[in-house]
Protein backbone atom coordinates (compact mmCIF):
# COMPACT_ATOMS: atom_id res chain seq x y z
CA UNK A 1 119.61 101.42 115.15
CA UNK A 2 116.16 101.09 113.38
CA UNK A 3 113.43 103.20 115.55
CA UNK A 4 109.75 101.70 115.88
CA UNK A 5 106.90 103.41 116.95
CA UNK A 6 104.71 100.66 118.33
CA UNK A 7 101.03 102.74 118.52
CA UNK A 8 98.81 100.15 121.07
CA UNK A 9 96.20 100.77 124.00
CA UNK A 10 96.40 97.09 124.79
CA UNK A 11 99.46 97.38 127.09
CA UNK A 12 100.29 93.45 126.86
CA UNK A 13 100.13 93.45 123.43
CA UNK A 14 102.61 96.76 122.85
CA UNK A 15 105.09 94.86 125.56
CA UNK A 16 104.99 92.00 123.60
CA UNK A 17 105.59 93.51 120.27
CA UNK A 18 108.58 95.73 121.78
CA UNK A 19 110.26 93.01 123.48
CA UNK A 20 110.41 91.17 120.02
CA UNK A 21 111.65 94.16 118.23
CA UNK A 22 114.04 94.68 120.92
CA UNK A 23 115.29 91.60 120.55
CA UNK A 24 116.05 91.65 116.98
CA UNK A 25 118.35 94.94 117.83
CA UNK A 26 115.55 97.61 117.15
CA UNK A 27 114.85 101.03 119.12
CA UNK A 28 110.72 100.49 120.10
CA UNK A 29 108.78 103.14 121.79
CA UNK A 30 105.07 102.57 122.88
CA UNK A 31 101.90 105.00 122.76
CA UNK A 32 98.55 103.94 123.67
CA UNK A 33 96.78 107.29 122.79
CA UNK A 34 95.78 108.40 119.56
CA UNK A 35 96.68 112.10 120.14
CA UNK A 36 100.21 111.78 121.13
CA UNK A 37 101.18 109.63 118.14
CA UNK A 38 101.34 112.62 115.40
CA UNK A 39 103.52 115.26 117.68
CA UNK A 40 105.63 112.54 118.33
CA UNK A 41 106.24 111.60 115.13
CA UNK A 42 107.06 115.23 114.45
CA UNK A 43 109.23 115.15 116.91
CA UNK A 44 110.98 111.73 116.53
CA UNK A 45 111.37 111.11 113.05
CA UNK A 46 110.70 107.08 113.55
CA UNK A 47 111.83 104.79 111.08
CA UNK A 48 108.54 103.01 110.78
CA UNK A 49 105.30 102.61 112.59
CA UNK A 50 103.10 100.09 113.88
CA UNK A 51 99.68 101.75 113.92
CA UNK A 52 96.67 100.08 115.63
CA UNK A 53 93.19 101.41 114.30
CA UNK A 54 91.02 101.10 117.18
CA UNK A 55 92.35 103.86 119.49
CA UNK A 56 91.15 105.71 122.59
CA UNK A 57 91.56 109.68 121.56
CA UNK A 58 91.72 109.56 117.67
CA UNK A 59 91.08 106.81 115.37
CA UNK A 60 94.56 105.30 113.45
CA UNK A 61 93.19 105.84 110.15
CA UNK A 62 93.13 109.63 110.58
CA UNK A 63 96.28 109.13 112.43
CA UNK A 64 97.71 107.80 108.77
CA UNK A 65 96.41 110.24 106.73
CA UNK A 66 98.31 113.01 108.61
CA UNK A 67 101.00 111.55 109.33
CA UNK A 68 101.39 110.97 105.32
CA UNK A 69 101.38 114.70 104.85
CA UNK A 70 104.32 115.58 106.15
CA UNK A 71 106.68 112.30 106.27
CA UNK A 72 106.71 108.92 104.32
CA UNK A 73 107.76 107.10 107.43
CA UNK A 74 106.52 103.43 105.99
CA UNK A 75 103.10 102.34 108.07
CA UNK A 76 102.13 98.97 109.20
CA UNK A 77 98.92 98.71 110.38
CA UNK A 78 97.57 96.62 112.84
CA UNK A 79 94.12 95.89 113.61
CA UNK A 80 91.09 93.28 114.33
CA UNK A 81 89.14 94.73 111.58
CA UNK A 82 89.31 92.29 108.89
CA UNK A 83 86.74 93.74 106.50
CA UNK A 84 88.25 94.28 102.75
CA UNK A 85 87.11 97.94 102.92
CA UNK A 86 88.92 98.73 106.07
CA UNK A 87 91.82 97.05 104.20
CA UNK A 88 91.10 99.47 101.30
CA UNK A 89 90.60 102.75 103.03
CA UNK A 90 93.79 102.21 105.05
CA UNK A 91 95.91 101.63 101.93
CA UNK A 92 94.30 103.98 100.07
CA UNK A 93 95.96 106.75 102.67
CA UNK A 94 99.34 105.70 102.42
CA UNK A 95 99.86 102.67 104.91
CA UNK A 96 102.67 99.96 103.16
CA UNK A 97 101.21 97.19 104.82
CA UNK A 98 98.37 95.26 107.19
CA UNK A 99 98.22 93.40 109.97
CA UNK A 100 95.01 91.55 111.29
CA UNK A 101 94.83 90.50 114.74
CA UNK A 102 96.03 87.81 116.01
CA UNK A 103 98.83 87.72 114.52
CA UNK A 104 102.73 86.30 115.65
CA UNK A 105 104.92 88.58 116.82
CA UNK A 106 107.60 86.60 114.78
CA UNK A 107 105.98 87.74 111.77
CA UNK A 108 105.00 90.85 112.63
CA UNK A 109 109.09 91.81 113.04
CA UNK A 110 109.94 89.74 110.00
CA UNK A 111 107.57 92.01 107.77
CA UNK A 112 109.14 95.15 109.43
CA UNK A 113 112.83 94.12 108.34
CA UNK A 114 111.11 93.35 104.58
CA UNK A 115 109.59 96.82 104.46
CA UNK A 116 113.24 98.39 105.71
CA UNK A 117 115.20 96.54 103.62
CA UNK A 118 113.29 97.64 100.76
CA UNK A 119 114.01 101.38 102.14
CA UNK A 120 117.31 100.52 101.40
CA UNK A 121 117.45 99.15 98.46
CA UNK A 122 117.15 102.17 95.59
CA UNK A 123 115.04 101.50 93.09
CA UNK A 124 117.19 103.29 90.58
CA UNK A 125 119.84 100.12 90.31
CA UNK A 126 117.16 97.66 89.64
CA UNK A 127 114.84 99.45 87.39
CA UNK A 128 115.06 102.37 85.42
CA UNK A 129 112.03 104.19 83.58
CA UNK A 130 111.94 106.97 81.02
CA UNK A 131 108.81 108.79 80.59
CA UNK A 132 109.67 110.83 77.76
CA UNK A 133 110.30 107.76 75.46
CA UNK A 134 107.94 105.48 77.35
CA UNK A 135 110.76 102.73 77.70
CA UNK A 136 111.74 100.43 81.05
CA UNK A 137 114.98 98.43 81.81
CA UNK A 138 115.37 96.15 84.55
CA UNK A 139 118.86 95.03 85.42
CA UNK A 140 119.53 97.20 82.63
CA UNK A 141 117.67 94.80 80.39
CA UNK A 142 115.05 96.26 78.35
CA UNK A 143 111.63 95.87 79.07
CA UNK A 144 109.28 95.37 76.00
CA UNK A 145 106.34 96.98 77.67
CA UNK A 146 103.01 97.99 76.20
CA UNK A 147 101.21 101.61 77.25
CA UNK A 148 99.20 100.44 79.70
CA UNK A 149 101.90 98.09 81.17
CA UNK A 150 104.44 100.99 81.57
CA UNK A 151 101.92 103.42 83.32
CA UNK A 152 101.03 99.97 85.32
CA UNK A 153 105.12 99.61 86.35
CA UNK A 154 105.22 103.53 87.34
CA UNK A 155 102.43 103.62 89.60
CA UNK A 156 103.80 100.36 91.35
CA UNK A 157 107.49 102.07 91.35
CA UNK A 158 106.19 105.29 92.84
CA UNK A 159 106.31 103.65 96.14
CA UNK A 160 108.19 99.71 95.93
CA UNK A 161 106.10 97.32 98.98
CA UNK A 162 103.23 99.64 99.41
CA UNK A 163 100.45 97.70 98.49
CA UNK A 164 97.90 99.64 95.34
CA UNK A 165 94.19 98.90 95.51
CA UNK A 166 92.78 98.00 91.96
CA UNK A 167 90.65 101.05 91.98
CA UNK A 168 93.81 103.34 92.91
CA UNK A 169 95.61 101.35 89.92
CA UNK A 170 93.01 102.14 87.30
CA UNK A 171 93.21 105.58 87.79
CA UNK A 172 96.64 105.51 87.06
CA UNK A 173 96.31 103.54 83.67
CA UNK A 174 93.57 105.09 82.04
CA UNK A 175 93.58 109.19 82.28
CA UNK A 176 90.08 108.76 80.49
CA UNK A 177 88.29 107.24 83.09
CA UNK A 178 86.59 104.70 80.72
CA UNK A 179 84.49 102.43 82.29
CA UNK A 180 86.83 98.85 83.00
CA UNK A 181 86.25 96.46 85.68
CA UNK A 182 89.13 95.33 88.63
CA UNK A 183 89.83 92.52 86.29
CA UNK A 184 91.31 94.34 83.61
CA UNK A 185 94.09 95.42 86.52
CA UNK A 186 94.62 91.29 87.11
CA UNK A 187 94.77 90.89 82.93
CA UNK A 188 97.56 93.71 82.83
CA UNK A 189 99.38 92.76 86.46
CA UNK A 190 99.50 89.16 84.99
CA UNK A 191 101.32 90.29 81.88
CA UNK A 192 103.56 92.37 83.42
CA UNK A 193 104.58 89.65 85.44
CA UNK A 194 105.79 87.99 82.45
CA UNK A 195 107.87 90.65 81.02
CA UNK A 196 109.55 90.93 84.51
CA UNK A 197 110.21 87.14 84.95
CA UNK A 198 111.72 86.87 81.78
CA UNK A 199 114.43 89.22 82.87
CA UNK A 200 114.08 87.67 86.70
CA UNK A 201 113.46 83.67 85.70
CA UNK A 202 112.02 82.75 89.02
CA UNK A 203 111.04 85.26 91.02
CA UNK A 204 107.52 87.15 91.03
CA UNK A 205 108.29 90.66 91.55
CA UNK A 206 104.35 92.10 91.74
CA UNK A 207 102.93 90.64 94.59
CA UNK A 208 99.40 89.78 94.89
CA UNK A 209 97.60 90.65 98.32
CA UNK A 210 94.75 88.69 98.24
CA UNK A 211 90.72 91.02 98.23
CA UNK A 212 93.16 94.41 98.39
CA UNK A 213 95.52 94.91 95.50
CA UNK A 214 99.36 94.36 94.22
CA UNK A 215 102.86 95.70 95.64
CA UNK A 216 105.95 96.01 93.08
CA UNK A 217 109.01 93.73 95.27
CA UNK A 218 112.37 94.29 93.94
């Protein structure tokens, strides 16, 4: 059985949200303070977290960026702030996915099976990269992928559903730092796409999140 931290002051809301995932067959626990969330993640090992932002004791953000020094338990976070660079800095530390309030509680449990099933799945049957030659296979079809693209495919592999800003992604594809704007990630992403439906007629494997960035679904 799947254990869910479910990090909430509001106590309605954290009932509601456990009663759902209890439901669906999950283990939920509740905290509504900010300070007891890290030494009981320590301590529990969960299997995935729902992390609110706004917090009485410590804010959720710096919650998520220690938490993502010592595990990579996936992080959902949930919160009212709705601004793009909230959206940002929270990816940015390592959370897989975002919330805004309100939200249903239906979908809220359907995105936490998505981001455990992908757990599951290993990346290694599906897609397969060398470095040293610079050459991808999917389904153990071969990918013909240009520079750029492969670095592009990596950086999206390194972690499959966690959601890359742009800026995050451009550090990864050009070790020069030249000067490129966000678009140049759409222009590659879009290409990529491509090579990955031709191998997967049908099914479009980088998804876009819309003002943040783009998550690698296999």
């Amino acid at each position: 059985m799947n254990k869910i931290l479910v990090v909430e002051d509001e106590a309605k809301l954290a009932a509601l949200e456990a009663d759902y995932l209890k439901a669906e067959g999950f283990e939920a626990h509740c905290i509504a303070n900010g300070l007891d969330v890290v030494p009981w993640v320590r301590a529990n090992k969960p299997d995935l977290i729902l992390l609110d932002l706004m917090l009485p004791g410590r804010d959720g953000l710096d919650i998520c960026k220690e938490v993502r020094g010592f595990s990579d338990v996936p992080i959902v976070m949930v919160t009212a702030r709705v601004e793009e660079i909230d959206r940002l800095v929270g990816l940015d530390l390592g959370a897989d996915d975002y919330v805004c309030k309100p939200f249903s509680a239906r979908e809220l449990v359907a995105r936490v099976k998505a981001i455990l099933r992908r757990g599951r799945m290993p990346i290694a049957s599906a897609l397969a990269m060398d470095e040293e030659r610079h050459a991808a296979t999917l389904d153990g079809k071969a990918l013909d992928l240009t520079p750029v693209e492969f670095r592009l495919l990596g950086a999206l592999a390194s972690a499959p559903g966690r959601v890359f800003s742009r800026e995050k992604l451009l550090e990864r594809l050009y070790a020069d730092h030249r000067v490129v704007t966000d678009r140049t990630v759409d222009a590659h992403v879009k290409n990529l796409r491509r090579k990955l439906e031709e191998v997967r007629p049908g099914q479009d494997l980088v998804r876009s999140i819309y003002g943040v960035g783009y998550a690698l679904e296999l």
